[in-house]
Each structure stands twice: as structure tokens, then as C-alpha cells.
C-alpha atoms as a PDB file:
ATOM      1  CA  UNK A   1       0.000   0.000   0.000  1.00  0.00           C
ATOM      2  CA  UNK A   2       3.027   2.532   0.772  1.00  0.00           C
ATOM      3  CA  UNK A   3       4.494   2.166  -2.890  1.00  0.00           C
ATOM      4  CA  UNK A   4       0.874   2.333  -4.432  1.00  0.00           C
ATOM      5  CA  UNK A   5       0.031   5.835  -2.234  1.00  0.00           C
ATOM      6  CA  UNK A   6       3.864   7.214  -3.429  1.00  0.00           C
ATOM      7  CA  UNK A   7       3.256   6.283  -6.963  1.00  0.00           C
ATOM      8  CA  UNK A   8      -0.149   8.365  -6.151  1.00  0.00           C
ATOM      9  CA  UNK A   9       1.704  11.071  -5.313  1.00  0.00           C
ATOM     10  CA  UNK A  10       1.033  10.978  -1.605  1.00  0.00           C
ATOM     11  CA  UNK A  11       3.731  11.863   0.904  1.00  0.00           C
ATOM     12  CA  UNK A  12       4.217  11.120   4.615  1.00  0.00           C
ATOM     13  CA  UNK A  13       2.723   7.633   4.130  1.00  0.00           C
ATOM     14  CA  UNK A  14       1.929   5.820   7.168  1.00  0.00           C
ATOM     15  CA  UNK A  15       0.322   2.443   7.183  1.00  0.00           C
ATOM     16  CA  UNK A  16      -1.055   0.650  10.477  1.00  0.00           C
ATOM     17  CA  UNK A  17      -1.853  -3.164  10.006  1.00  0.00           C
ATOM     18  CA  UNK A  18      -5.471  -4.231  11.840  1.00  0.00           C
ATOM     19  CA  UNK A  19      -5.520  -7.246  13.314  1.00  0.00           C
ATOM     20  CA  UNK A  20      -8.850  -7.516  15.405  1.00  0.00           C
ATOM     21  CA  UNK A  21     -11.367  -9.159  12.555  1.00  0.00           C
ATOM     22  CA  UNK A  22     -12.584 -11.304  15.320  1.00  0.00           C
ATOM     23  CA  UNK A  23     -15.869  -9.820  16.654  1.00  0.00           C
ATOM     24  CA  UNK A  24     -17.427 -10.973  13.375  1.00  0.00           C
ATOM     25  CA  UNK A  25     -17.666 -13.939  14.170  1.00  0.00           C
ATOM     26  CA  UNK A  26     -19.062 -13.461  18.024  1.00  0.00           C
ATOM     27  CA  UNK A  27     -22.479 -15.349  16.483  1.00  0.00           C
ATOM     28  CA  UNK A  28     -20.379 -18.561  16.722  1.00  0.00           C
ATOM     29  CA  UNK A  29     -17.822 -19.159  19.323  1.00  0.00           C
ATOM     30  CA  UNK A  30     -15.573 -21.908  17.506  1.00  0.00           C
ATOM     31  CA  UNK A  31     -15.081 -19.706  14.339  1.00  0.00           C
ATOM     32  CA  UNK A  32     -14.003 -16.634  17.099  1.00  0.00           C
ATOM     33  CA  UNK A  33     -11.773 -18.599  18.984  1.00  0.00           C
ATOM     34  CA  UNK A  34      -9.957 -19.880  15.614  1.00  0.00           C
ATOM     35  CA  UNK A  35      -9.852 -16.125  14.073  1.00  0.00           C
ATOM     36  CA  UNK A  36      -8.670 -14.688  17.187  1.00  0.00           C
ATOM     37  CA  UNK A  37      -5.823 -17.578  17.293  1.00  0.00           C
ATOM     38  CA  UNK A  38      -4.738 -16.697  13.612  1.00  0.00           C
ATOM     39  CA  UNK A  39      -4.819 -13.182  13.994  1.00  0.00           C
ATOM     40  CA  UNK A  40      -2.553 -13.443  17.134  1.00  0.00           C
ATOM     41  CA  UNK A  41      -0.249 -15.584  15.494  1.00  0.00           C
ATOM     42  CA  UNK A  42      -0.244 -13.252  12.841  1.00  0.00           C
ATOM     43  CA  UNK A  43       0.105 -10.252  14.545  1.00  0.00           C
ATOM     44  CA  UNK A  44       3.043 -12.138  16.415  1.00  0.00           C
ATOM     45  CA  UNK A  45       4.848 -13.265  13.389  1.00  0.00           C
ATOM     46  CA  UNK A  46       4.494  -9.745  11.776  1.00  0.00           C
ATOM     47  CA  UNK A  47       2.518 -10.961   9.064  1.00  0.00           C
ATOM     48  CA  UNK A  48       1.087  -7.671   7.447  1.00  0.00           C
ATOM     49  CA  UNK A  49      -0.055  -9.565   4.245  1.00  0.00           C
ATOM     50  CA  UNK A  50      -2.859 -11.072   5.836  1.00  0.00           C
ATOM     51  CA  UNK A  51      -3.745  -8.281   8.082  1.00  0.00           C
ATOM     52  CA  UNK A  52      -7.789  -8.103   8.291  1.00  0.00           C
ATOM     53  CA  UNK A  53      -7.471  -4.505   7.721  1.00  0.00           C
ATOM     54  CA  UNK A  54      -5.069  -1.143   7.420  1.00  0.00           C
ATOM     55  CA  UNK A  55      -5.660   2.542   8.999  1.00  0.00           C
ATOM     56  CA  UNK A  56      -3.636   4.658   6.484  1.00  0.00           C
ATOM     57  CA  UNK A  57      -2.809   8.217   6.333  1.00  0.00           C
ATOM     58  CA  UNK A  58      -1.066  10.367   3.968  1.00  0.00           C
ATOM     59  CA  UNK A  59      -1.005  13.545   2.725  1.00  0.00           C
ATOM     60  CA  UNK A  60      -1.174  14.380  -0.970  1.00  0.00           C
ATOM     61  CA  UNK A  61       0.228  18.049  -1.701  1.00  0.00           C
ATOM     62  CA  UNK A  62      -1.173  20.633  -2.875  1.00  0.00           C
ATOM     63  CA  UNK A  63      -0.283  21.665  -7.014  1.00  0.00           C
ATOM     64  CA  UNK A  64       0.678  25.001  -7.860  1.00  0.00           C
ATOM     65  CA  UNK A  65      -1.384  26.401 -11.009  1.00  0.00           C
ATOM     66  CA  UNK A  66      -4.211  23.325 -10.990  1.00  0.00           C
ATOM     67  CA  UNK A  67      -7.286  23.631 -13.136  1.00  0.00           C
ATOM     68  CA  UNK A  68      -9.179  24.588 -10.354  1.00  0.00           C
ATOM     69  CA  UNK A  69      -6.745  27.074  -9.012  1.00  0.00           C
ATOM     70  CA  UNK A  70      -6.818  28.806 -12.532  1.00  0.00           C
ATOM     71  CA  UNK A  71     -10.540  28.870 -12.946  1.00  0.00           C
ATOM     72  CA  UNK A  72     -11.030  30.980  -9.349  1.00  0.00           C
ATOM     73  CA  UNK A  73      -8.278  33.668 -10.846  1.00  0.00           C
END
């Protein structure tokens, strides 16, 4: 996700792997206790690829002289 952001143009990329997938599977117990398991082991292992989700931010700057900018002058 960091190289597809830079190659977006985005700067001061910062990617946080989310582990905690578990809760949807609170309707059945043996499915919870086997997701929570993985994701630990995961999280342990520092396997980002099979993170259940990611909390990015970045910031994109700002271009000088953009269509927009041009039409408000």
C-alpha cells in the first residue's frame, strides 16, 4: 500500500496493520476462537499480508497552477 500511495503522489505515508477481525464472528464461538488464534499468530509473526485490515494516512500536496486554481483567478 506505501508504494501504491507514493506512486499516487502521496507523501508522509503511514500504514497501520489491523488485526482484530474477530468480533465478526461473536455469532459462533468456535469460528471466534480460531480467528482470534490466527490473527494473534499473525500479529506475532508480523505478518502484514494477511492483516484483516489497514488505517492509512497520507497527505497528498497541494499543485501550484491546478485547473481549479486557474478557474477561481
Amino acid at each position: 500500500m506505501t508504494r501504491a500511495f507514493g506512486a499516487a503522489g502521496f507523501t508522509e505515508i503511514d500504514v497501520q496493520p489491523f488485526y482484530r477481525a474477530n468480533d465478526y464472528f461473536a455469532f459462533f464461538t468456535p469460528a471466534f476462537i480460531i480467528v482470534t488464534l490466527f490473527e494473534n499468530l499473525c500479529r506475532s509473526l508480523g505478518l502484514s499480508t494477511l492483516v484483516s485490515g489497514m488505517v492509512i494516512s497520507a497527505r497528498k500536496p497541494s499543485s501550484v497552477g491546478t485547473a481549479h486554481d486557474e478557474k477561481s483567478a
